[in-house]
C-alpha atoms as a PDB file:
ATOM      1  CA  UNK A   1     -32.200   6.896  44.128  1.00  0.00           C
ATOM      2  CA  UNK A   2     -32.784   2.985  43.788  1.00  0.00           C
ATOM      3  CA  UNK A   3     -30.081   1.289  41.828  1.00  0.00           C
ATOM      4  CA  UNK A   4     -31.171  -0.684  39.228  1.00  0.00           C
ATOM      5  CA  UNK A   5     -32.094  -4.626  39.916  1.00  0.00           C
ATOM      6  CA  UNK A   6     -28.345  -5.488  37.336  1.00  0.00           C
ATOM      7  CA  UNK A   7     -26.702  -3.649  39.543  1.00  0.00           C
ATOM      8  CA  UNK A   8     -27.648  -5.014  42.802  1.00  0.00           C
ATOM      9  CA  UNK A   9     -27.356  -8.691  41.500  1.00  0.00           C
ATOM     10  CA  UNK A  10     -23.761  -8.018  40.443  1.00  0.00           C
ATOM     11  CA  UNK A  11     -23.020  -6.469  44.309  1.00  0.00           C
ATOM     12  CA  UNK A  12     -24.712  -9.015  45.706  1.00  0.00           C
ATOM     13  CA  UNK A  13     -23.076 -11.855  43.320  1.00  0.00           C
ATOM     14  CA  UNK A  14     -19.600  -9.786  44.148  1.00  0.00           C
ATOM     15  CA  UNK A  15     -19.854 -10.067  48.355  1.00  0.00           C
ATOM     16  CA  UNK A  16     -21.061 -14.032  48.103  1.00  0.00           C
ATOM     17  CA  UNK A  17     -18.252 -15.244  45.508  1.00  0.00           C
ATOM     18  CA  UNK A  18     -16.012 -12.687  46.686  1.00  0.00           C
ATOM     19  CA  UNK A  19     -15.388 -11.421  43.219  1.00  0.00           C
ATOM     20  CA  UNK A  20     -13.100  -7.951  42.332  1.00  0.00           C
ATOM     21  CA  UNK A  21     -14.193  -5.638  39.381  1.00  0.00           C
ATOM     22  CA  UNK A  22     -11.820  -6.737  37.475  1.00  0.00           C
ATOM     23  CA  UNK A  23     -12.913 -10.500  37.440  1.00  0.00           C
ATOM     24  CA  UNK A  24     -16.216  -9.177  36.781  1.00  0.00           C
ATOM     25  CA  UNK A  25     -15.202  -7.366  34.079  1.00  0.00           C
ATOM     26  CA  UNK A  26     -12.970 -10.019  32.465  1.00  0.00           C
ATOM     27  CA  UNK A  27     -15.385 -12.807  32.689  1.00  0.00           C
ATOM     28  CA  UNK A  28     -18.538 -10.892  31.546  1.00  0.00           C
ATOM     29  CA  UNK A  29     -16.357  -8.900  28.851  1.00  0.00           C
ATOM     30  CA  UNK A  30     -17.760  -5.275  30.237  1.00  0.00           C
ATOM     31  CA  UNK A  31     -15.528  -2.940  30.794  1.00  0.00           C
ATOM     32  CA  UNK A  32     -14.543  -2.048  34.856  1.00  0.00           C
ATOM     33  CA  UNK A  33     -15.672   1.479  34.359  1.00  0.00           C
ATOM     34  CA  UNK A  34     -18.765   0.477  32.430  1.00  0.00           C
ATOM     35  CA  UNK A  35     -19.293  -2.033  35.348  1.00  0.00           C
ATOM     36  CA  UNK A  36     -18.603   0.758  38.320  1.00  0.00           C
ATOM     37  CA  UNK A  37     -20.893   3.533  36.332  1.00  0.00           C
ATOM     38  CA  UNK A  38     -23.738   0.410  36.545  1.00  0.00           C
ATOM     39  CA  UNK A  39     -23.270  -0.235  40.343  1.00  0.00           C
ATOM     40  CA  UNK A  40     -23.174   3.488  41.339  1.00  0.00           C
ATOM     41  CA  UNK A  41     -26.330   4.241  39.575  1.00  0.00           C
ATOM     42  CA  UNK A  42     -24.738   6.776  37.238  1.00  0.00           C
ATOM     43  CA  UNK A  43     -25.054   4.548  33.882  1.00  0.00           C
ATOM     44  CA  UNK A  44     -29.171   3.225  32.573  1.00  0.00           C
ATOM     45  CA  UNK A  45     -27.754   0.126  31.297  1.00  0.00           C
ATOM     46  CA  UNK A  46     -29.662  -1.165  27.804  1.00  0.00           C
ATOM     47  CA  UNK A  47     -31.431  -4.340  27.593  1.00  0.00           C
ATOM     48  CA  UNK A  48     -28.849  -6.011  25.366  1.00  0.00           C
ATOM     49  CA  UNK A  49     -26.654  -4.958  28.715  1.00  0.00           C
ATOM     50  CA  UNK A  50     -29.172  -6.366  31.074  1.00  0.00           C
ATOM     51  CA  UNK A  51     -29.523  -9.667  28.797  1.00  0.00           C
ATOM     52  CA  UNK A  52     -25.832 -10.154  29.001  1.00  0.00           C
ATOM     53  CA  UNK A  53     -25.094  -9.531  32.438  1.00  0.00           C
ATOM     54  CA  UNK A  54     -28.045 -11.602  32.949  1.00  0.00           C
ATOM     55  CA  UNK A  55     -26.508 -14.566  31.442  1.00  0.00           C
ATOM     56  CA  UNK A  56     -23.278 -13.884  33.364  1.00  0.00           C
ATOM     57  CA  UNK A  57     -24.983 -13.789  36.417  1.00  0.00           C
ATOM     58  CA  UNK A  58     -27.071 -17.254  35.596  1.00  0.00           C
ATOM     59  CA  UNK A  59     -23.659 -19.092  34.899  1.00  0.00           C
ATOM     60  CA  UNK A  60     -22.095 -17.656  38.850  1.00  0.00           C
ATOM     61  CA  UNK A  61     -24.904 -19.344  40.633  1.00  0.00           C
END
């Protein structure tokens, strides 16, 4: 199973800035757990999700 492209952005923005869950989580206002379930695969994030961690991910670069 592929992960969805959210969820390798946020690894991949995690091992450059070398980021934690938690700062994830506290800067994009998801919860960790909502955050983990996205990166293992095991939660189909909606597109309001994807918009907002899209935006998130826009302001890290």
């Amino acid at each position: 199973m592929s992960l969805p492209k959210i969820a390798e952005e946020l690894i991949d923005l995690q091992k450059r800035k070398e980021l934690t869950d938690t700062q994830i989580a506290f800067e994009s206002h998801f919860s960790v757990e909502k955050l983990h379930q996205i990166k293992a695969g095991e939660f189909d994030p909606s597109d309001e999700d994807i918009k907002h961690l899209s935006a998130y991910l826009a302001s890290k670069k």
